[in-house]
PDB file of N, CA and C in Angstrom:
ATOM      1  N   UNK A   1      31.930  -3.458  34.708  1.00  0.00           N
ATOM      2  CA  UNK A   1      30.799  -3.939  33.937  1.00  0.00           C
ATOM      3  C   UNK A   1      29.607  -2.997  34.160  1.00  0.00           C
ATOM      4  N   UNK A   2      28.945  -2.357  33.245  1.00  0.00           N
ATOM      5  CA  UNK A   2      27.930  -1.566  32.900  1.00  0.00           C
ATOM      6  C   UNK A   2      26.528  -2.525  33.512  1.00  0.00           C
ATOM      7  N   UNK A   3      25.951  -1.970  33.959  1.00  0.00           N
ATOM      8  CA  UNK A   3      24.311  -2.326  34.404  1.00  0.00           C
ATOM      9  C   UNK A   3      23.635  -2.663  33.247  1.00  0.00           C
ATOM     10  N   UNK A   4      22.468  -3.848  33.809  1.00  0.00           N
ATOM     11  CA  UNK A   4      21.589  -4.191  32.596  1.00  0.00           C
ATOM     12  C   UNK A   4      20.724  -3.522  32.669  1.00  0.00           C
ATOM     13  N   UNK A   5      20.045  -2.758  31.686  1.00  0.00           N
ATOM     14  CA  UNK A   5      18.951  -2.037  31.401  1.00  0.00           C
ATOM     15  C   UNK A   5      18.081  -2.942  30.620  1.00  0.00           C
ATOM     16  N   UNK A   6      16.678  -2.636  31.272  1.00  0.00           N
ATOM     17  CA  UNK A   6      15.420  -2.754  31.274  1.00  0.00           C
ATOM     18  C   UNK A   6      14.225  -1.801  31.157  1.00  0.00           C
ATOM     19  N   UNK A   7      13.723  -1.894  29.892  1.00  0.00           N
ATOM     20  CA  UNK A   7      12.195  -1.177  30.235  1.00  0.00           C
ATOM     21  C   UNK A   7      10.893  -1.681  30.247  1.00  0.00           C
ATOM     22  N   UNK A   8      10.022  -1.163  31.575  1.00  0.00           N
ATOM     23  CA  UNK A   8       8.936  -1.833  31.390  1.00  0.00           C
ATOM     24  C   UNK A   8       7.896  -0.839  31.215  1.00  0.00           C
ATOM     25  N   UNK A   9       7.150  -1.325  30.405  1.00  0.00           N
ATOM     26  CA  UNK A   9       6.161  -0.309  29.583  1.00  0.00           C
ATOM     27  C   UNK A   9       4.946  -1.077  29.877  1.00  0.00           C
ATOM     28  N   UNK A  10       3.803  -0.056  30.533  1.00  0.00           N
ATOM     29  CA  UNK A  10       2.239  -0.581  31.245  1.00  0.00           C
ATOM     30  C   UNK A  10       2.410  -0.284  32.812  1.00  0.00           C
ATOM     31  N   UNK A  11       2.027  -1.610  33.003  1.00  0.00           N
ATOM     32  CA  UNK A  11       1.795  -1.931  34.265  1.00  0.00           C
ATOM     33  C   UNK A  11       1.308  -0.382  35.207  1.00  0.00           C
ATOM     34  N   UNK A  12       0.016   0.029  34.359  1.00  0.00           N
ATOM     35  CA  UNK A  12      -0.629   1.238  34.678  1.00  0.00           C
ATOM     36  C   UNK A  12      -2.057   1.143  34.101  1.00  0.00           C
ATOM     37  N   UNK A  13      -2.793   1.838  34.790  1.00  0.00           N
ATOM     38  CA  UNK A  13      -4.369   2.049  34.705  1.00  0.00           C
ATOM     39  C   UNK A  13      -5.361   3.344  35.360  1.00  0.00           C
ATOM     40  N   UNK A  14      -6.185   3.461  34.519  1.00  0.00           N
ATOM     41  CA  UNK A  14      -7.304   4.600  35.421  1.00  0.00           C
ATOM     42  C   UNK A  14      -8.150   3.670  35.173  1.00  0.00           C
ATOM     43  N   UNK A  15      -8.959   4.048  36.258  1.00  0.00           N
ATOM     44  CA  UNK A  15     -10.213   3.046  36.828  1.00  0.00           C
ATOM     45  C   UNK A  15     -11.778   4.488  36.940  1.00  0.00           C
ATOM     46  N   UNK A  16     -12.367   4.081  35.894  1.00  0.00           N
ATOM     47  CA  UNK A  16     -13.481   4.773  35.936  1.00  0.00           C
ATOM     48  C   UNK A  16     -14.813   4.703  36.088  1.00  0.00           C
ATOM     49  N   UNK A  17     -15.440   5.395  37.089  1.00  0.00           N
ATOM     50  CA  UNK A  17     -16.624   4.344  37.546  1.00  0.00           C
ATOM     51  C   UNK A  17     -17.492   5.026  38.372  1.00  0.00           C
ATOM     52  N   UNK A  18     -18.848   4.390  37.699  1.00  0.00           N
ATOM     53  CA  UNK A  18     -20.002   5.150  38.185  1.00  0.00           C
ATOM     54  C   UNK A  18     -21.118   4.890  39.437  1.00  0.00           C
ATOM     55  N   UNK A  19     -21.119   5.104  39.941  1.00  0.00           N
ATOM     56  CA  UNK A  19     -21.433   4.982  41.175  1.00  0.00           C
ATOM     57  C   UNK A  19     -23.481   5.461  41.190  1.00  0.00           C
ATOM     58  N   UNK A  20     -24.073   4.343  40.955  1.00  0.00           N
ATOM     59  CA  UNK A  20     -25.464   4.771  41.270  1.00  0.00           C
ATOM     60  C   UNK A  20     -26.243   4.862  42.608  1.00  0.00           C
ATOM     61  N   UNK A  21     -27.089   5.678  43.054  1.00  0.00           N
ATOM     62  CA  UNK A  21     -27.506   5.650  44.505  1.00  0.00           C
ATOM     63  C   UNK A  21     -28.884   6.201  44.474  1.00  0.00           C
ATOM     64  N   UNK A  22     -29.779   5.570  43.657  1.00  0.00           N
ATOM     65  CA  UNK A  22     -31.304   5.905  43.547  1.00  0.00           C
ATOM     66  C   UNK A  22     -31.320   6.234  42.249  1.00  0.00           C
ATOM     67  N   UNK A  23     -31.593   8.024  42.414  1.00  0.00           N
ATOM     68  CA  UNK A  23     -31.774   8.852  40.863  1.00  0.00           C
ATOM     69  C   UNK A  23     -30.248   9.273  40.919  1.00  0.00           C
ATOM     70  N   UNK A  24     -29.516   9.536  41.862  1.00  0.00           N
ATOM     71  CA  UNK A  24     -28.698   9.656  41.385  1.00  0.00           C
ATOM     72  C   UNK A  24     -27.200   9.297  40.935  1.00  0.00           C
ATOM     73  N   UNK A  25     -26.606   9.869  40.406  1.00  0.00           N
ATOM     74  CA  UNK A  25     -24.839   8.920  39.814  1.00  0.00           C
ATOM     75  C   UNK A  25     -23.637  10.155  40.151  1.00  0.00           C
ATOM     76  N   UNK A  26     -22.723   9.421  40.822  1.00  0.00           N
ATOM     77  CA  UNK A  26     -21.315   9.605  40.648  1.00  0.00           C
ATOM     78  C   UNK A  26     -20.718   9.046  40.178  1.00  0.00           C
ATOM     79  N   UNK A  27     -19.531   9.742  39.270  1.00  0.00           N
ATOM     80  CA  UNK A  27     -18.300   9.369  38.597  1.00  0.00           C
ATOM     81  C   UNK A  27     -17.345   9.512  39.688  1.00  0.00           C
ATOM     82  N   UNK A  28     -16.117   8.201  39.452  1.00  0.00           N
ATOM     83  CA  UNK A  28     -14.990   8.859  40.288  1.00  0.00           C
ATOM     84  C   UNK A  28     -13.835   8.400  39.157  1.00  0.00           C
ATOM     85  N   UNK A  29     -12.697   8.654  39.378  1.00  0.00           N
ATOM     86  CA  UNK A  29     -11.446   8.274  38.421  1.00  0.00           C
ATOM     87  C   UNK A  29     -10.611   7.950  39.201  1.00  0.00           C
ATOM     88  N   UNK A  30      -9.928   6.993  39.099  1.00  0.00           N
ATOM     89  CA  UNK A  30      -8.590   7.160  39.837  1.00  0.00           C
ATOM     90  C   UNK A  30      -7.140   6.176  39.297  1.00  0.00           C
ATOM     91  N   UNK A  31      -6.264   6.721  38.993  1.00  0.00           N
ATOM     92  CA  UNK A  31      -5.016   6.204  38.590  1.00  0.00           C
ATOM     93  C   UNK A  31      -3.669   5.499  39.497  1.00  0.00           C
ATOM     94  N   UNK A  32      -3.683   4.166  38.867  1.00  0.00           N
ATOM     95  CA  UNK A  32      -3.046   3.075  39.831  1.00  0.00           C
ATOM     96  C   UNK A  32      -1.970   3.169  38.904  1.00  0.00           C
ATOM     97  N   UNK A  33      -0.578   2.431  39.797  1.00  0.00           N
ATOM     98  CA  UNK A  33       0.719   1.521  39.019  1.00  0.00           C
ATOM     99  C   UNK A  33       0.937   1.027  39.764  1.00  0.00           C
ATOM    100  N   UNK A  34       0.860  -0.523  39.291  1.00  0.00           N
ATOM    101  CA  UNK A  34       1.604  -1.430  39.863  1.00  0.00           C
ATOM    102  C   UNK A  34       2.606  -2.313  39.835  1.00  0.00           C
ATOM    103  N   UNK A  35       4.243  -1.201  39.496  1.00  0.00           N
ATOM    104  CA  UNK A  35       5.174  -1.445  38.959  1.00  0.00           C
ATOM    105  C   UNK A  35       5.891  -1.487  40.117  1.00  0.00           C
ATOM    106  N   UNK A  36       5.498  -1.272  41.063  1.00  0.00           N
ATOM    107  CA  UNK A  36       6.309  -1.104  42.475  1.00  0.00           C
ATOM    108  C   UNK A  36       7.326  -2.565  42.830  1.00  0.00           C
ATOM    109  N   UNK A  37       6.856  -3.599  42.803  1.00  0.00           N
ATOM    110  CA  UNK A  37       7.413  -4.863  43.400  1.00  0.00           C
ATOM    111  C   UNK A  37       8.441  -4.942  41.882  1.00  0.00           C
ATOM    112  N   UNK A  38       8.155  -5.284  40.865  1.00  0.00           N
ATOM    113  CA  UNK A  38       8.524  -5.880  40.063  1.00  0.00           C
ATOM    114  C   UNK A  38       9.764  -4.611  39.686  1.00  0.00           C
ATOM    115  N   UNK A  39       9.713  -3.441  39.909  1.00  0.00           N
ATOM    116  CA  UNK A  39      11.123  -2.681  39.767  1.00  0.00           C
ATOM    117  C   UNK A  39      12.254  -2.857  40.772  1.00  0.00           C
ATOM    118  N   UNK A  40      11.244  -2.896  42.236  1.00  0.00           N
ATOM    119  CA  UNK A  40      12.257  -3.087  43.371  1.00  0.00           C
ATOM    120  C   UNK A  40      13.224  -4.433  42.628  1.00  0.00           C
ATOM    121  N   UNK A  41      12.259  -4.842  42.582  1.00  0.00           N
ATOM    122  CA  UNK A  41      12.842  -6.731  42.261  1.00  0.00           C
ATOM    123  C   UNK A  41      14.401  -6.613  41.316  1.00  0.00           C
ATOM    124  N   UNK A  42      13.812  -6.030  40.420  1.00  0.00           N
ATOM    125  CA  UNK A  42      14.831  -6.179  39.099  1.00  0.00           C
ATOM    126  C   UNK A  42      16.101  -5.465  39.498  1.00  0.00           C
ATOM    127  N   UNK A  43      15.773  -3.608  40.266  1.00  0.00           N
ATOM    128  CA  UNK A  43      16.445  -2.983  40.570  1.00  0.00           C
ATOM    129  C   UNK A  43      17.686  -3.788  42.071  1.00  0.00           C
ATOM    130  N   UNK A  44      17.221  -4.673  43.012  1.00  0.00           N
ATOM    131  CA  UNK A  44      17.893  -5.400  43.863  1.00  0.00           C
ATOM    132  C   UNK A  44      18.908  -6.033  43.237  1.00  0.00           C
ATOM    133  N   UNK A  45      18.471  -6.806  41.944  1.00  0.00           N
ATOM    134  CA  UNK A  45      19.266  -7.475  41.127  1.00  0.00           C
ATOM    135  C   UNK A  45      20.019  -7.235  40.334  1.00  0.00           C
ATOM    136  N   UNK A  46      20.148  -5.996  40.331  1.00  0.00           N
ATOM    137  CA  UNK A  46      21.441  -4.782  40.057  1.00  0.00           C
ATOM    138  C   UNK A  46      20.790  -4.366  38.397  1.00  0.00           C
ATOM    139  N   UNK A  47      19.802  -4.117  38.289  1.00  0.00           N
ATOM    140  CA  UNK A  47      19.261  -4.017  36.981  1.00  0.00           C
ATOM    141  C   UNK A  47      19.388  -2.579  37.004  1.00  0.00           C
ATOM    142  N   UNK A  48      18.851  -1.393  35.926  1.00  0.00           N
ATOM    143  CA  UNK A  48      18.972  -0.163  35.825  1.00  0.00           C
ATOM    144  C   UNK A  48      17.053  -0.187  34.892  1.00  0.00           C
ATOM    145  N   UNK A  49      16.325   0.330  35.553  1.00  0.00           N
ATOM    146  CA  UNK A  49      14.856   0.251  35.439  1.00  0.00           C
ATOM    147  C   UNK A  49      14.388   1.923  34.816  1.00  0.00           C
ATOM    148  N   UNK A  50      14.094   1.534  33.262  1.00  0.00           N
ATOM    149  CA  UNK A  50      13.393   2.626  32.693  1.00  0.00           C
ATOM    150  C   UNK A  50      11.804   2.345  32.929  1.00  0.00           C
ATOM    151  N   UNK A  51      11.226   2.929  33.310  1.00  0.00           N
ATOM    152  CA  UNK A  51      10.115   2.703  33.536  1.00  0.00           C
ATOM    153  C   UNK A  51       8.779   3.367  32.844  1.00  0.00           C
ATOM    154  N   UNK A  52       8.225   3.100  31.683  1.00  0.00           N
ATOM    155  CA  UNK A  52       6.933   4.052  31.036  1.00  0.00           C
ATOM    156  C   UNK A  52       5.733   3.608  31.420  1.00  0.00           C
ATOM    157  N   UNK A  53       5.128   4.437  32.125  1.00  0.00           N
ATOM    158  CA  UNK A  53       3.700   4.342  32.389  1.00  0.00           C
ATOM    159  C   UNK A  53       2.743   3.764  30.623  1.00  0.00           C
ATOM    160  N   UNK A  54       1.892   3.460  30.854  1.00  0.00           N
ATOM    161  CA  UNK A  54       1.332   3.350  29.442  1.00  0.00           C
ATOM    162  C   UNK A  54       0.600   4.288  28.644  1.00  0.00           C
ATOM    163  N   UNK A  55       0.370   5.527  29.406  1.00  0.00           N
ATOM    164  CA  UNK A  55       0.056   6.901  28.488  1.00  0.00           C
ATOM    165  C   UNK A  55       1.460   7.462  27.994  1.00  0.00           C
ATOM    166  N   UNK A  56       2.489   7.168  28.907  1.00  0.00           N
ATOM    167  CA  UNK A  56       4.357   7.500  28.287  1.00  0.00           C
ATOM    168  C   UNK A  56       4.566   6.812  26.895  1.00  0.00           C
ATOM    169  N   UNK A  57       4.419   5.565  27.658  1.00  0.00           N
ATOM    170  CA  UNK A  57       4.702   4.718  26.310  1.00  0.00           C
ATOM    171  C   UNK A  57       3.741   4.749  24.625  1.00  0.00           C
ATOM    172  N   UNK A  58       2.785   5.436  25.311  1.00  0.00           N
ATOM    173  CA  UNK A  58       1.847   5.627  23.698  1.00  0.00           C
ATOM    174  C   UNK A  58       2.789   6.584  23.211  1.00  0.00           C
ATOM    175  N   UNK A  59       3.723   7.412  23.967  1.00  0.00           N
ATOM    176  CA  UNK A  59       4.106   8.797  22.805  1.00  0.00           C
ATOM    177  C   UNK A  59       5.828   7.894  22.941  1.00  0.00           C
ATOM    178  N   UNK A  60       6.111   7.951  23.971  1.00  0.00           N
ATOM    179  CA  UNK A  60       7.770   7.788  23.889  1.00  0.00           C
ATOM    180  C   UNK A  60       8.151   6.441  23.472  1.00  0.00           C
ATOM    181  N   UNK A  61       7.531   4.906  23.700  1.00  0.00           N
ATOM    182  CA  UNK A  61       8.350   4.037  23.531  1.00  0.00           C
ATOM    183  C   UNK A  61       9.065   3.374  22.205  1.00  0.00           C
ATOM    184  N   UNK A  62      10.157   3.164  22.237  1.00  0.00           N
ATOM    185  CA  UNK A  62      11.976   3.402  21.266  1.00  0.00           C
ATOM    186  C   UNK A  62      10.524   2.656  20.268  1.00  0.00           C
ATOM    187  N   UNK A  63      10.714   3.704  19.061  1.00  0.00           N
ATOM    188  CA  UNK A  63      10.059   3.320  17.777  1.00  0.00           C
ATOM    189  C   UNK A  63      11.126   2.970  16.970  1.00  0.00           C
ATOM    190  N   UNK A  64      12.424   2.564  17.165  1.00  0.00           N
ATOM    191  CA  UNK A  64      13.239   1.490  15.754  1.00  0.00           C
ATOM    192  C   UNK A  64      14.234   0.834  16.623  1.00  0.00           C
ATOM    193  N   UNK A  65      14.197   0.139  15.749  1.00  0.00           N
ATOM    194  CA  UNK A  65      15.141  -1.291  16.560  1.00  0.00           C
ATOM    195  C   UNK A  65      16.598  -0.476  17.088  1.00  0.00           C
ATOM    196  N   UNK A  66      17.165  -0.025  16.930  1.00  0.00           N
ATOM    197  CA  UNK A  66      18.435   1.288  17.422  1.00  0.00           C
ATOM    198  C   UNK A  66      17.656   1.692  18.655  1.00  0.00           C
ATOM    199  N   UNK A  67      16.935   2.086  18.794  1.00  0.00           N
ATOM    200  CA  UNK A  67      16.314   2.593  20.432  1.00  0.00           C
ATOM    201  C   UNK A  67      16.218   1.138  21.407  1.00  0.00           C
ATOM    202  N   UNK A  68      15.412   0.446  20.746  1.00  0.00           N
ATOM    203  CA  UNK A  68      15.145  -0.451  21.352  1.00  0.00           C
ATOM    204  C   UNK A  68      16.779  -1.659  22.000  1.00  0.00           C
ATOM    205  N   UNK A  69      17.163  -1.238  20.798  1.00  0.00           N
ATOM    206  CA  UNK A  69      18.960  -1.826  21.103  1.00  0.00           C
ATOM    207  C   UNK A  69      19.367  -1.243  22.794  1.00  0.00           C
ATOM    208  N   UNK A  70      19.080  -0.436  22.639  1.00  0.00           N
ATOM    209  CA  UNK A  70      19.391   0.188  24.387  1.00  0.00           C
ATOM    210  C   UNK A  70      19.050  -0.395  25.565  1.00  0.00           C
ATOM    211  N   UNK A  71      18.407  -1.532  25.621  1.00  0.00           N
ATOM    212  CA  UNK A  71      17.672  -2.296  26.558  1.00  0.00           C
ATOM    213  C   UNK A  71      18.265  -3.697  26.558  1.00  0.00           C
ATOM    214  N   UNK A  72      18.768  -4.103  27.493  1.00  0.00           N
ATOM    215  CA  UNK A  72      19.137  -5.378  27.373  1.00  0.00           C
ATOM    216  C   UNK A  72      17.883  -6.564  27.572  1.00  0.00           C
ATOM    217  N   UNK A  73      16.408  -5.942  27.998  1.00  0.00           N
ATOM    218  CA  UNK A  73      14.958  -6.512  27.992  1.00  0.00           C
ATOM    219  C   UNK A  73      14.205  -5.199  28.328  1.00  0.00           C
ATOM    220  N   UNK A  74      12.674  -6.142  27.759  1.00  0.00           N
ATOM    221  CA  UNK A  74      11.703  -5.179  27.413  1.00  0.00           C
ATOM    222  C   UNK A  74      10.332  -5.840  27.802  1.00  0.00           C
ATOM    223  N   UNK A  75      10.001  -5.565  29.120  1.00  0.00           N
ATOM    224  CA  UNK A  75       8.349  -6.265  29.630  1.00  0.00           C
ATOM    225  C   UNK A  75       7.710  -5.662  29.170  1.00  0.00           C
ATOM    226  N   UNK A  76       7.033  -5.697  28.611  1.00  0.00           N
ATOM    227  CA  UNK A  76       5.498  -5.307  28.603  1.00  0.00           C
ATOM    228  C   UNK A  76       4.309  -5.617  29.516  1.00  0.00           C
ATOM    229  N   UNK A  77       3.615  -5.171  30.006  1.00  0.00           N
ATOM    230  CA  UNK A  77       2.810  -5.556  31.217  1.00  0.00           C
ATOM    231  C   UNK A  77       1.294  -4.815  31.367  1.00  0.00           C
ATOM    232  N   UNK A  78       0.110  -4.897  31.152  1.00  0.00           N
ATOM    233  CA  UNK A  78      -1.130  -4.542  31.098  1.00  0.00           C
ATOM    234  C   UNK A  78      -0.789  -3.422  30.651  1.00  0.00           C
ATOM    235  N   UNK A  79      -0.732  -3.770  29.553  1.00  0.00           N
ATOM    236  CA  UNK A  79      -0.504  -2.457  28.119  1.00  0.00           C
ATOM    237  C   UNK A  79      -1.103  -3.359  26.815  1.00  0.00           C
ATOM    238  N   UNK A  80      -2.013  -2.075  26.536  1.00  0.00           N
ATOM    239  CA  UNK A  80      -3.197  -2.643  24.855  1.00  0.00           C
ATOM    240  C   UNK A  80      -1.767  -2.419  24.024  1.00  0.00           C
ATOM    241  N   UNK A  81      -2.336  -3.415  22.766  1.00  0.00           N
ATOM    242  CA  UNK A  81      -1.497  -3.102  21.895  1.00  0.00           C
ATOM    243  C   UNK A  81      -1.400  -1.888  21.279  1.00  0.00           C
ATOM    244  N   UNK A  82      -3.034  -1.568  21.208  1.00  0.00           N
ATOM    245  CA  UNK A  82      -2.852  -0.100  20.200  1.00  0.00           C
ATOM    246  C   UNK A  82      -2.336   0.884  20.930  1.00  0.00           C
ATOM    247  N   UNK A  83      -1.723   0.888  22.311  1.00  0.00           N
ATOM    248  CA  UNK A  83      -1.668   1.496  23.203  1.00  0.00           C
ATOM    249  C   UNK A  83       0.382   1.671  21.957  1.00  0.00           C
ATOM    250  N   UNK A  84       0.801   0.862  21.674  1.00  0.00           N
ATOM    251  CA  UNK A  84       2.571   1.236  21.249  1.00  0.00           C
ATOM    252  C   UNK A  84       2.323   1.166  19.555  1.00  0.00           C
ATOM    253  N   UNK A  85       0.714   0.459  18.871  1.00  0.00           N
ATOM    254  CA  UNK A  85       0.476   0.706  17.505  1.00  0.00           C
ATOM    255  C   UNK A  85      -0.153   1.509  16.795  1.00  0.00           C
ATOM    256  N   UNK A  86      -1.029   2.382  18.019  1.00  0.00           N
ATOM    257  CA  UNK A  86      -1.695   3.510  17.223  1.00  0.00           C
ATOM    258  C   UNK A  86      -0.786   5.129  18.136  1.00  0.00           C
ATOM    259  N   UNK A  87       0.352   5.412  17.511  1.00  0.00           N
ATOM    260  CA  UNK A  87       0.790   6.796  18.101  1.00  0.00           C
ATOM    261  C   UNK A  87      -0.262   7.873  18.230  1.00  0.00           C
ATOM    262  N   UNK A  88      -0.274   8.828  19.260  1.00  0.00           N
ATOM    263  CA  UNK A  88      -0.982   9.603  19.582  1.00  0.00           C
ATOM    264  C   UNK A  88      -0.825  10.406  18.114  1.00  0.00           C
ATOM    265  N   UNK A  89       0.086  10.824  17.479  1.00  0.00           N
ATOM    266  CA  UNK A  89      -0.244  11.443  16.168  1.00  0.00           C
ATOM    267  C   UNK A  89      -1.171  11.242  15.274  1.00  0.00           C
ATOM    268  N   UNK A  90      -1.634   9.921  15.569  1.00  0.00           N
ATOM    269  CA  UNK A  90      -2.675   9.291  14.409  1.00  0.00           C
ATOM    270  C   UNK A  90      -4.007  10.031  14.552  1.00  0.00           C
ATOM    271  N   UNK A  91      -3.999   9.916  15.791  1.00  0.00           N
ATOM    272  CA  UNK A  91      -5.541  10.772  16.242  1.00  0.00           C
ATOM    273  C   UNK A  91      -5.259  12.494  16.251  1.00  0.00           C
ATOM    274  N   UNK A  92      -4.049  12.599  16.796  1.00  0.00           N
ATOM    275  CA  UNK A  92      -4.054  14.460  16.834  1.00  0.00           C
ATOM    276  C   UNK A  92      -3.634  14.740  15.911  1.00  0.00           C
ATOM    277  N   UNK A  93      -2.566  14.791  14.368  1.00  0.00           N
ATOM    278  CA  UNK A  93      -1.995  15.188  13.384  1.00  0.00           C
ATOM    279  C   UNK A  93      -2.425  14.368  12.346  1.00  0.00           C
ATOM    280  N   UNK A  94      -3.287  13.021  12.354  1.00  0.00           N
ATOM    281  CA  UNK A  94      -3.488  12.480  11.171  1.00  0.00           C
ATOM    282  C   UNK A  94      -2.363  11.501  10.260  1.00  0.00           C
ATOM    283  N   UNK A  95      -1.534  11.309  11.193  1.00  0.00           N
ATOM    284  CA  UNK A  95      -0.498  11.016  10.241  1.00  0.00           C
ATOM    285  C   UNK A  95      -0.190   9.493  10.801  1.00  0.00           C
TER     286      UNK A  95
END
């Protein structure tokens, strides 16, 4: 028997933030995932874990039901919508 496949798409963030201290300001950035527990989890349970960050998933995630067929489930997890409805093409090629 073949493994169940799963993809979870999100469960990612940059955190950007300004830091005031009189006159003056710092920026800092920094990029979290917190897909860690919830893959172990699935993966213990003999699952097979595709995993897209949510800047992945703006370009790669399965755009027709045939891709998406490949997954026996599909979380989604602190991921915008326009994040899988507006493709990065829309903004860089117009299309």
């Amino acid at each position: 028997m073949s493994k169940r496949r799963v993809l979870i798409a999100g469960e990612s963030w940059t955190v950007h933030s300004i830091h005031q201290k009189g006159f003056d300001s710092f920026t800092t950035t920094e990029y979290a995932e917190g897909v860690r527990w919830l893959k172990a989890a699935l993966e213990n349970a003999g699952w097979e874990v595709v995993y897209q960050p949510a800047h992945v998933a703006a370009r790669e995630f399965p755009g027709t039901v045939e891709a998406l067929a490949e997954y026996d489930c599909v979380i989604l997890s602190d991921i915008g919508a326009n994040t899988l409805l507006l493709h990065p093409d829309t903004f860089v090629r117009s299309k």
